[in-house]
N, C-alpha and C. Protein backbone atom coordinates (compact mmCIF):
# COMPACT_ATOMS: atom_id res chain seq x y z
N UNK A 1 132.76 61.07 85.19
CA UNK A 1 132.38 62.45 85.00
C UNK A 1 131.46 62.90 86.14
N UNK A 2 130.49 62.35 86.50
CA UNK A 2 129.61 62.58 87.47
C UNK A 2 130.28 62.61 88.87
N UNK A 3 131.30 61.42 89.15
CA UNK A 3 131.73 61.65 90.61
C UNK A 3 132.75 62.46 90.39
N UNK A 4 133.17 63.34 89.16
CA UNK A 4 134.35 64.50 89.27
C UNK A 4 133.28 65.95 89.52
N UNK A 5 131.90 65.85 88.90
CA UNK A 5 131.28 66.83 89.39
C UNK A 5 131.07 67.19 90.57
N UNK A 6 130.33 65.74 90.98
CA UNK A 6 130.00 66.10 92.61
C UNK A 6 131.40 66.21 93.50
N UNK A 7 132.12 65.64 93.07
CA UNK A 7 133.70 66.06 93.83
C UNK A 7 133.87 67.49 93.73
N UNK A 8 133.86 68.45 92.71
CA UNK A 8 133.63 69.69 92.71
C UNK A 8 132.50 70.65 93.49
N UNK A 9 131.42 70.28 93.05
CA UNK A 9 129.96 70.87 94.06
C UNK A 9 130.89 70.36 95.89
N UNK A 10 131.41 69.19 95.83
CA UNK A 10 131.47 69.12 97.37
C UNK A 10 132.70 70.23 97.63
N UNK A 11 133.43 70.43 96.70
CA UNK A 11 134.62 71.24 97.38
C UNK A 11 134.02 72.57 97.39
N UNK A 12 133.49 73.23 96.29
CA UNK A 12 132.74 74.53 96.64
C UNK A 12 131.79 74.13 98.01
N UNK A 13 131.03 73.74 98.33
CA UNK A 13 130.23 73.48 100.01
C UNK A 13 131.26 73.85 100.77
N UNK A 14 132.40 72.82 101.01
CA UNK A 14 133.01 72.94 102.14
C UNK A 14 133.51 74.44 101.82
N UNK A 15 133.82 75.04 101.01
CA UNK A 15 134.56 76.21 100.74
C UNK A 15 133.52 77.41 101.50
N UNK A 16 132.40 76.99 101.00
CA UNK A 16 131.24 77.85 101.49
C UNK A 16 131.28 78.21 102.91
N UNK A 17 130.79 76.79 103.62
CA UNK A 17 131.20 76.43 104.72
C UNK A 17 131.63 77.37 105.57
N UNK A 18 133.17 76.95 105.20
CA UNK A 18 134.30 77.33 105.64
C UNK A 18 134.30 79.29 105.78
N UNK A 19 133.69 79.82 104.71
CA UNK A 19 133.63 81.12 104.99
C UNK A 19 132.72 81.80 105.46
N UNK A 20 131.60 80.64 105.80
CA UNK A 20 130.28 81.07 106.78
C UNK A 20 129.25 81.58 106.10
N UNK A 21 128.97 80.84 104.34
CA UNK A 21 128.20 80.85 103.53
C UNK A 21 127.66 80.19 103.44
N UNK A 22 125.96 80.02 103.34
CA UNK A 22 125.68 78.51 103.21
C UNK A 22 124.83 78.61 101.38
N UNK A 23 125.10 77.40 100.86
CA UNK A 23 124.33 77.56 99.96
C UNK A 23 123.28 78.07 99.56
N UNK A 24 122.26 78.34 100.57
CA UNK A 24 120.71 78.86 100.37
C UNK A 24 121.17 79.87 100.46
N UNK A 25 122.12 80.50 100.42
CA UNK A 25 122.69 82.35 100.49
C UNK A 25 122.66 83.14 99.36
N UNK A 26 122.82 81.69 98.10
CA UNK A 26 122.82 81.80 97.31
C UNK A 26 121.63 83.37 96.53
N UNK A 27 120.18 83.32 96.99
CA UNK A 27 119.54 84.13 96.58
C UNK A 27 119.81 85.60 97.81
N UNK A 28 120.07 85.58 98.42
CA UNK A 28 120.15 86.54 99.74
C UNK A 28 119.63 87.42 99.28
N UNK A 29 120.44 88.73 98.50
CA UNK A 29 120.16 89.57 97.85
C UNK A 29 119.06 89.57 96.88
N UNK A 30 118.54 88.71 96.08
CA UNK A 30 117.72 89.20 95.09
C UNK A 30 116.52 88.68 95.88
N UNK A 31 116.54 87.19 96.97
CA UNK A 31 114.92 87.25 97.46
C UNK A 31 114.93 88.10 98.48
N UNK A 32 115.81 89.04 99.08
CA UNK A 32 115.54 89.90 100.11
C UNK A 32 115.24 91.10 99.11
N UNK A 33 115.21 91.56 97.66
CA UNK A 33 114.92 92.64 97.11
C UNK A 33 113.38 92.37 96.58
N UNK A 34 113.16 90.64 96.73
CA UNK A 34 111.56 90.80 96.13
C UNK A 34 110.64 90.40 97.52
N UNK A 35 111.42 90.12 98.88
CA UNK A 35 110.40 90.27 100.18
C UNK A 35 110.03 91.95 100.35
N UNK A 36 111.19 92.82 99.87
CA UNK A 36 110.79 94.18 100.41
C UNK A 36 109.11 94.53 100.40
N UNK A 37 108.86 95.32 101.02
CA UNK A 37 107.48 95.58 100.61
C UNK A 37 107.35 96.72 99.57
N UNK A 38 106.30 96.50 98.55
CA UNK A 38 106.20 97.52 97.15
C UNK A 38 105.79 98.98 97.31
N UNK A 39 105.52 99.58 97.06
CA UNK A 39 104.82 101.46 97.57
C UNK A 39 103.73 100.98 97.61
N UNK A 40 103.21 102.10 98.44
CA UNK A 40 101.97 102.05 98.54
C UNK A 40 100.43 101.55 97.35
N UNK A 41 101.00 102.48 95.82
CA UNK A 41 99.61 102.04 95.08
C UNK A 41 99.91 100.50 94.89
N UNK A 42 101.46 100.23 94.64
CA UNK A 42 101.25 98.52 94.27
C UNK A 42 100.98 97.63 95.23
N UNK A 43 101.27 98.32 96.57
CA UNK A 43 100.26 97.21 97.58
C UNK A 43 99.22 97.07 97.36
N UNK A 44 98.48 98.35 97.38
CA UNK A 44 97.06 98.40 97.30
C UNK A 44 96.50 97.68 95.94
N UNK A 45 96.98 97.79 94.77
CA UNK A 45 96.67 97.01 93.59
C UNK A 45 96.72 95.20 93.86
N UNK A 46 98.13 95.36 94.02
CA UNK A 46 98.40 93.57 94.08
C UNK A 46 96.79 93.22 95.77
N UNK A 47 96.97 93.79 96.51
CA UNK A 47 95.72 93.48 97.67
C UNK A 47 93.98 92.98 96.34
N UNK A 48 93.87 93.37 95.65
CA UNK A 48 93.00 93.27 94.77
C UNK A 48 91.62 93.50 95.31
N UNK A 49 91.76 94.58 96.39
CA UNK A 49 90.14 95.13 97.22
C UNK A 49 90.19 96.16 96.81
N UNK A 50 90.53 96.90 96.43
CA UNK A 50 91.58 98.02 95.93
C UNK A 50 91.10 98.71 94.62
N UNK A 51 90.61 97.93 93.72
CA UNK A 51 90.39 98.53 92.36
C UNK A 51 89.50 99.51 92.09
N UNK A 52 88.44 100.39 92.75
CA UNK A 52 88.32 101.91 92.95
C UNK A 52 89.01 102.65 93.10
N UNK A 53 89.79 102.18 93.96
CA UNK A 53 90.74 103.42 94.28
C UNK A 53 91.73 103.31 93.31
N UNK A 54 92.11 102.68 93.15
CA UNK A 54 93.44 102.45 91.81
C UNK A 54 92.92 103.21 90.95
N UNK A 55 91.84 103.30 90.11
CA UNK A 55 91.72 103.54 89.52
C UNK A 55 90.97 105.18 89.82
N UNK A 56 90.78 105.60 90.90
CA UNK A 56 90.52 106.77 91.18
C UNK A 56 92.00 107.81 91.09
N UNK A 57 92.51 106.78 92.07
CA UNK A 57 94.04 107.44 91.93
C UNK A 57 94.79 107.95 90.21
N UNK A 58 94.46 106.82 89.60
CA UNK A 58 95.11 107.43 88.25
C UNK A 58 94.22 108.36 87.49
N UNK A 59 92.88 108.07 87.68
CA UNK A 59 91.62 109.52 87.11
C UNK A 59 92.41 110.71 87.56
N UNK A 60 92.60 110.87 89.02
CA UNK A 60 93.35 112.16 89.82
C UNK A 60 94.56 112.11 89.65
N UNK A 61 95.26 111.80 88.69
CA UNK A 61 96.82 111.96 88.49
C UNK A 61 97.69 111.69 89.63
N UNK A 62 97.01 110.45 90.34
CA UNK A 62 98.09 110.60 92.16
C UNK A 62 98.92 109.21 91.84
N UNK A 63 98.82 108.78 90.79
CA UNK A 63 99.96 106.93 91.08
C UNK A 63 101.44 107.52 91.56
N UNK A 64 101.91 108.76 90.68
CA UNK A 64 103.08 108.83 90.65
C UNK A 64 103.19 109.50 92.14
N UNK A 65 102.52 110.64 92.28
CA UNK A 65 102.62 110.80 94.01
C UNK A 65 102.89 110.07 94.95
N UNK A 66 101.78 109.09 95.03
CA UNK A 66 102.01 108.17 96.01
C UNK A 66 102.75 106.83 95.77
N UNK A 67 103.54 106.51 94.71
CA UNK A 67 105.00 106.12 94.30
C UNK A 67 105.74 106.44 95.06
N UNK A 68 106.09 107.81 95.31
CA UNK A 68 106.85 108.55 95.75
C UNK A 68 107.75 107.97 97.10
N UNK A 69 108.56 108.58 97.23
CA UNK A 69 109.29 108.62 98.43
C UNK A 69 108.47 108.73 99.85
N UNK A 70 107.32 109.51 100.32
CA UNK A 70 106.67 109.69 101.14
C UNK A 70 107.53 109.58 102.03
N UNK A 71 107.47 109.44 103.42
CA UNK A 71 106.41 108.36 103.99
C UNK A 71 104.73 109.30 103.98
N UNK A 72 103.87 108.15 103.89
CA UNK A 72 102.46 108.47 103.62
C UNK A 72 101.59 107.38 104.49
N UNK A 73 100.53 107.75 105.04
CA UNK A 73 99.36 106.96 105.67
C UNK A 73 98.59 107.66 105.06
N UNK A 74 97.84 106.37 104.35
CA UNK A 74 96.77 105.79 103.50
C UNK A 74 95.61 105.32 104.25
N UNK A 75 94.42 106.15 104.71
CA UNK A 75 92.90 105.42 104.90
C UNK A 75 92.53 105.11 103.55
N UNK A 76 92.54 103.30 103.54
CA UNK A 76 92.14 103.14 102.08
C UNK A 76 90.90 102.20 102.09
N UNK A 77 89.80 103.31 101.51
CA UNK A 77 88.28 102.82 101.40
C UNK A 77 88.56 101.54 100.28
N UNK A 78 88.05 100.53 100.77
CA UNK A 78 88.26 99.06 99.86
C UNK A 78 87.11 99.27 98.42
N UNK A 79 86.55 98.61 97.84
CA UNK A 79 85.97 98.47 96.73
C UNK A 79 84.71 98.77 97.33
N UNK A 80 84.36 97.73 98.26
CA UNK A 80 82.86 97.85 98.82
C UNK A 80 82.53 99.22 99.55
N UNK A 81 83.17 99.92 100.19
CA UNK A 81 83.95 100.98 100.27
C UNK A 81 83.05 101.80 99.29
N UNK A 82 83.58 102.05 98.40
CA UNK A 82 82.90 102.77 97.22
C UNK A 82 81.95 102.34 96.81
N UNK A 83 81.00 101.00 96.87
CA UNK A 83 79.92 100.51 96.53
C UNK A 83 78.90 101.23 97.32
N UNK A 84 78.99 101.68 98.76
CA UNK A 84 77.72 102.32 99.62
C UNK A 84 78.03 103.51 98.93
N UNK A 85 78.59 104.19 98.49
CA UNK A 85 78.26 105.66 97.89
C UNK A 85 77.34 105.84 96.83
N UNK A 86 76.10 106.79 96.88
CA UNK A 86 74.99 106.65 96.00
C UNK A 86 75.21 106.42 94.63
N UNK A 87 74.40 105.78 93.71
CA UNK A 87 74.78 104.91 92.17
C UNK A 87 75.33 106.35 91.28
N UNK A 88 76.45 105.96 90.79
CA UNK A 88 76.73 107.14 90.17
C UNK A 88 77.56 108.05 90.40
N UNK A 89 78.08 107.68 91.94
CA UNK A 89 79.00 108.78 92.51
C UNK A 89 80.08 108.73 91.63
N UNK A 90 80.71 107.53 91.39
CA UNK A 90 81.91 106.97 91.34
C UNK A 90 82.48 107.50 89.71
N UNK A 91 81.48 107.06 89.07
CA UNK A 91 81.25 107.52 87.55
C UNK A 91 81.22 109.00 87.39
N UNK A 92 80.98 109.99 87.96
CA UNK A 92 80.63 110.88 88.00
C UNK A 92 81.92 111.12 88.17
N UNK A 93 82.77 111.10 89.56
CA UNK A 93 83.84 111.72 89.73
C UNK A 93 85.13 111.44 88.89
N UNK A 94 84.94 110.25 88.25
CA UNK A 94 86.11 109.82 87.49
C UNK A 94 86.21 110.58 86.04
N UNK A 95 85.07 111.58 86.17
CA UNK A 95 85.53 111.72 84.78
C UNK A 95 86.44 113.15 84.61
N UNK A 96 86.62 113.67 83.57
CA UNK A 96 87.77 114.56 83.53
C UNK A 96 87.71 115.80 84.38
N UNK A 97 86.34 116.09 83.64
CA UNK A 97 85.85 117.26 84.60
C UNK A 97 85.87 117.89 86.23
N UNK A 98 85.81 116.41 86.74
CA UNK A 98 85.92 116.25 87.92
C UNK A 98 86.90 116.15 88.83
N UNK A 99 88.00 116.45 88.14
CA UNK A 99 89.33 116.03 88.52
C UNK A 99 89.48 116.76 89.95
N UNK A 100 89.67 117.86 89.73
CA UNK A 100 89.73 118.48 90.85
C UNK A 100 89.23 118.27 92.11
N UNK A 101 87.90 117.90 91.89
CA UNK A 101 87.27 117.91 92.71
C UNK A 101 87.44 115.97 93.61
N UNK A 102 87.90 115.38 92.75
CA UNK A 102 88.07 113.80 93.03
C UNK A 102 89.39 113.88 93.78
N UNK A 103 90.47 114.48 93.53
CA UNK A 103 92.12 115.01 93.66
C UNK A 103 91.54 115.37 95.69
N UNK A 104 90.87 116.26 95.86
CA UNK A 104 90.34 116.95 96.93
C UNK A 104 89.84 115.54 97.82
N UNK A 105 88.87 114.77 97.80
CA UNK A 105 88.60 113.92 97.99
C UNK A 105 89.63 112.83 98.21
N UNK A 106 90.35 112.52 97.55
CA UNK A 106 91.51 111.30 97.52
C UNK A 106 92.65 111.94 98.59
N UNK A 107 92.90 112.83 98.73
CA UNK A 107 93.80 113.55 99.16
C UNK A 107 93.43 113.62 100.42
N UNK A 108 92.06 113.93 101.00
CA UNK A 108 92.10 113.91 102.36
C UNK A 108 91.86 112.05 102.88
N UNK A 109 92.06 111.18 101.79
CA UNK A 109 92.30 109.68 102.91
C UNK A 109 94.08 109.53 103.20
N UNK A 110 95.05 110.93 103.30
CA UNK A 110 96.40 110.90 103.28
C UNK A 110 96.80 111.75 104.15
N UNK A 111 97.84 110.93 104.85
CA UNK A 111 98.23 111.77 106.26
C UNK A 111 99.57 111.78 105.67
N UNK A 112 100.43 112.74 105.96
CA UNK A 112 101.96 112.70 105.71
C UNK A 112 102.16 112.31 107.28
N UNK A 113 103.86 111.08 106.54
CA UNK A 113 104.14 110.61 107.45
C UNK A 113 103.72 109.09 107.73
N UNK A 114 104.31 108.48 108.32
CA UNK A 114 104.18 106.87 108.65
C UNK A 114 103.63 107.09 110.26
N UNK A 115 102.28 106.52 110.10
CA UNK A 115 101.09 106.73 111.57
C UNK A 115 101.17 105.41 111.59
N UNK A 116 101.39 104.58 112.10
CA UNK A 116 101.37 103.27 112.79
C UNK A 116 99.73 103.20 113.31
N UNK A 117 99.28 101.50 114.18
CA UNK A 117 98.36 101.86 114.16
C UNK A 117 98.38 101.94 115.54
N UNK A 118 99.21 101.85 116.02
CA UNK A 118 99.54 102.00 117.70
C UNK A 118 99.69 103.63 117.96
N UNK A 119 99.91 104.35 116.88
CA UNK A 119 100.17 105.87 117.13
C UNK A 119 98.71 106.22 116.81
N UNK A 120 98.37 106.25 115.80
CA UNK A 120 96.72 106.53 115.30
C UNK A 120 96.01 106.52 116.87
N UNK A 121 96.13 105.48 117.61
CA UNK A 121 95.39 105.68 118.62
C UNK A 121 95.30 106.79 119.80
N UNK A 122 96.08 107.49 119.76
CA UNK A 122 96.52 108.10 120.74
C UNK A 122 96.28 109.71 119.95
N UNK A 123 95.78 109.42 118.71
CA UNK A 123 95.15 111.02 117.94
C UNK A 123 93.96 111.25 118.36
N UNK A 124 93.45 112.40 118.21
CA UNK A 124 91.86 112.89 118.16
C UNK A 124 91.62 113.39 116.60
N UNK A 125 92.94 113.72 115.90
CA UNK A 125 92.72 114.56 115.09
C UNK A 125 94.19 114.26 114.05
N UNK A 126 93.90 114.10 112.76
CA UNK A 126 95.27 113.93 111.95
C UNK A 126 95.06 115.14 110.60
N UNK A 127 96.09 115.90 110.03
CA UNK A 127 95.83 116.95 109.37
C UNK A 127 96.17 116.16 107.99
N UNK A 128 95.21 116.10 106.69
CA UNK A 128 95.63 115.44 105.66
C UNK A 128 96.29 116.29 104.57
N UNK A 129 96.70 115.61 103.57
CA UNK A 129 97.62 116.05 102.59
C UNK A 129 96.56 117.14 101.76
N UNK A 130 95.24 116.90 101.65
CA UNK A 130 94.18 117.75 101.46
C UNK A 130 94.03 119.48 101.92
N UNK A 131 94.41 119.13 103.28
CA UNK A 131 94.83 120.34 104.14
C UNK A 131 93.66 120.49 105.60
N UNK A 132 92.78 120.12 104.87
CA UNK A 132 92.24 119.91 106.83
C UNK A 132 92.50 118.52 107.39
N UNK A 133 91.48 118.33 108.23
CA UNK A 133 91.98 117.08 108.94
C UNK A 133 90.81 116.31 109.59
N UNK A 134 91.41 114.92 109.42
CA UNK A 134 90.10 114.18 109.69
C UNK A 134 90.25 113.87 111.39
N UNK A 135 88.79 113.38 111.74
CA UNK A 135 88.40 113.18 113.05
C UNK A 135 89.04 111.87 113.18
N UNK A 136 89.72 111.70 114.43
CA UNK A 136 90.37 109.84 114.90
C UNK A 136 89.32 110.05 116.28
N UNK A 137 88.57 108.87 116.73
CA UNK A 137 88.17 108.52 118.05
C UNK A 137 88.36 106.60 117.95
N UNK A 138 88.16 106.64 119.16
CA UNK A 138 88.68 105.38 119.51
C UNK A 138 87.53 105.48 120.33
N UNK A 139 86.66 103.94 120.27
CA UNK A 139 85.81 103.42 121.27
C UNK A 139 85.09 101.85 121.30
N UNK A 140 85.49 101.43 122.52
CA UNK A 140 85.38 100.07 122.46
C UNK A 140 86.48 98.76 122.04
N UNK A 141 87.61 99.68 121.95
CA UNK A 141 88.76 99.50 121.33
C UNK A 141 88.76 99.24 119.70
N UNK A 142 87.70 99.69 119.17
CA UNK A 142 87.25 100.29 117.51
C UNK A 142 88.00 101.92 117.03
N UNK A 143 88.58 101.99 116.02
CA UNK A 143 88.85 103.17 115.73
C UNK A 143 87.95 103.42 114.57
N UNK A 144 87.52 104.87 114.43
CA UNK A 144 86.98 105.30 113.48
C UNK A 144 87.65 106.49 113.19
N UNK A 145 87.75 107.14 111.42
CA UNK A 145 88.28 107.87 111.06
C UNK A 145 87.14 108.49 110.88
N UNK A 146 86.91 109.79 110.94
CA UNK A 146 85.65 110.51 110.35
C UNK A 146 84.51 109.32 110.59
N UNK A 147 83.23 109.37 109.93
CA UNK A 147 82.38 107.95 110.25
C UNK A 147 82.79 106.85 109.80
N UNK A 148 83.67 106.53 109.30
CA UNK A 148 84.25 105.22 108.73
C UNK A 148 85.48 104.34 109.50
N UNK A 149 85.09 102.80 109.57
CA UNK A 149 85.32 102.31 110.87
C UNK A 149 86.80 101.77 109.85
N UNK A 150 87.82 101.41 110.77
CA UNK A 150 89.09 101.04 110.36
C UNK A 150 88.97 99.65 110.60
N UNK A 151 89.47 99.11 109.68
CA UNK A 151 89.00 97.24 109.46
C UNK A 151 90.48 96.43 109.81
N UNK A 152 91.14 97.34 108.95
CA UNK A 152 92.31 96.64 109.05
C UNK A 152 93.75 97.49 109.28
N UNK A 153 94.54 97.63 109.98
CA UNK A 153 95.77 98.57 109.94
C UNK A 153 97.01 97.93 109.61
N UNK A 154 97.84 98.79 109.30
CA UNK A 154 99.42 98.20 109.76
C UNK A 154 99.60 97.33 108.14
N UNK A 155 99.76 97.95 107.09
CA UNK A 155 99.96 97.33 105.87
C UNK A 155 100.76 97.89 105.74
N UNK A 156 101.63 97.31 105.98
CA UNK A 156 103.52 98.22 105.29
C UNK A 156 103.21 98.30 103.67
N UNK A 157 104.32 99.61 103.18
CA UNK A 157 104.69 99.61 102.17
C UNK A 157 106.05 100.26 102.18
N UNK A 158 106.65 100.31 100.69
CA UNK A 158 108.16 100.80 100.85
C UNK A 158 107.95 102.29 101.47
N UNK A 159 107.20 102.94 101.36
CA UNK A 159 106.82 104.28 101.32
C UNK A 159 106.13 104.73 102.27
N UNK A 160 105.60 104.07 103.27
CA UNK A 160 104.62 104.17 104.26
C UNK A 160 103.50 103.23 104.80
N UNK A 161 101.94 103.47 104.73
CA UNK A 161 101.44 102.12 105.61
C UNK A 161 100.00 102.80 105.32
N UNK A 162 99.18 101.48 105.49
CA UNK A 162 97.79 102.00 104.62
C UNK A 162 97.26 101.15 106.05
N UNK A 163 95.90 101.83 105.81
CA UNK A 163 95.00 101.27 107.28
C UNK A 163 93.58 101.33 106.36
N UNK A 164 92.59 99.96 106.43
CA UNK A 164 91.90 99.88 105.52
C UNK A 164 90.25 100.83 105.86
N UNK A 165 89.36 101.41 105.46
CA UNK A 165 88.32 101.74 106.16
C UNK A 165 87.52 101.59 105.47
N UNK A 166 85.97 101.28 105.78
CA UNK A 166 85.23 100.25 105.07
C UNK A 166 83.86 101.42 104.32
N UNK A 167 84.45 102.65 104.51
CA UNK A 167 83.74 103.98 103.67
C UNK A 167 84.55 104.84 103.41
N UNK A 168 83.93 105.38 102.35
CA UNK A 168 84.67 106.96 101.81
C UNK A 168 84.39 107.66 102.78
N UNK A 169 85.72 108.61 102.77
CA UNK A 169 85.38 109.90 103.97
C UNK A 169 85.51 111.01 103.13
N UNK A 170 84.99 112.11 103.46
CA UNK A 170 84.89 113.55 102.11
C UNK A 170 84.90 114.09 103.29
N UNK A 171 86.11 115.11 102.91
CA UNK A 171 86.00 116.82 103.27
C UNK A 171 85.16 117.58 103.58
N UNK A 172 85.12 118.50 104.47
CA UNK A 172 83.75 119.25 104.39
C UNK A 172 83.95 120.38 103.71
């Protein structure tokens, strides 16, 4: 029984083989559907620096937005990020009342469009989903968005690409 199995497994191989399949092909499709990269909020969630803003995002009704189809660039203030903002900010804005005013805020760390971080450099100026637009300078080969320095760039998502910055930036 056993050498009629493997007599079988060997004739499917060579069959494989033969049509320029190899066994490890076997997953092709489903591990090339779980390498894709996720949208933007589930990058930022699964990243686990992230959990202010996650949770700012759903206070401001934006998960499903930035789900979305986009493409979108994301300046995304990390946790610590939100820790230098005075005690209380955070609490304050999350609550219902505040929506609007948090929505305004979240909205200008969003550029429409996929900004690479090789393009970012070559801005002075990017217009956000908010509606004005934040300051880009470059110096020392450091980029800063508004006063907040960019730590990390170039985080794909299905939807666009997040560039990390290590403060909140607010509208004027």
């Amino acid at each position: 029984m056993k050498s009629a199995l493997r007599g079988v497994i060997g004739v499917a191989l060579v069959a494989f083989a033969a049509q320029g399949v190899h066994a490890s092909d076997g997953c092709a499709a489903s591990c090339a559907a779980e390498a894709q990269p996720k949208d933007i909020v589930s990058t930022a969630v699964a990243a686990g620096s992230f959990n202010t803003l996650a949770a700012a995002l759903k206070a401001g009704g934006l998960v499903d937005a930035l789900k979305g189809e986009g493409p979108f660039t994301v300046f995304a203030p990390t946790d610590a990020a939100f820790e230098k903002l005075p005690p209380g900010t955070v609490e304050e804005l999350l609550k219902p009342e505040n929506k609007q005013k948090l929505v305004k805020i979240l909205t200008y760390h969003v550029v429409p469009g996929k900004v690479l971080a090789a393009d970012v450099v070559k801005l002075s100026k990017a217009k956000t989903l908010e509606g004005s637009e934040v300051r880009i300078t470059v110096k020392d080969g450091k980029v800063k968005v508004d006063n907040a320095n960019v730590v990390k760039t170039d985080i794909h998502a299905s939807n666009g690409v997040i560039h990390v910055i290590d403060k909140v930036i607010l509208p004027q």
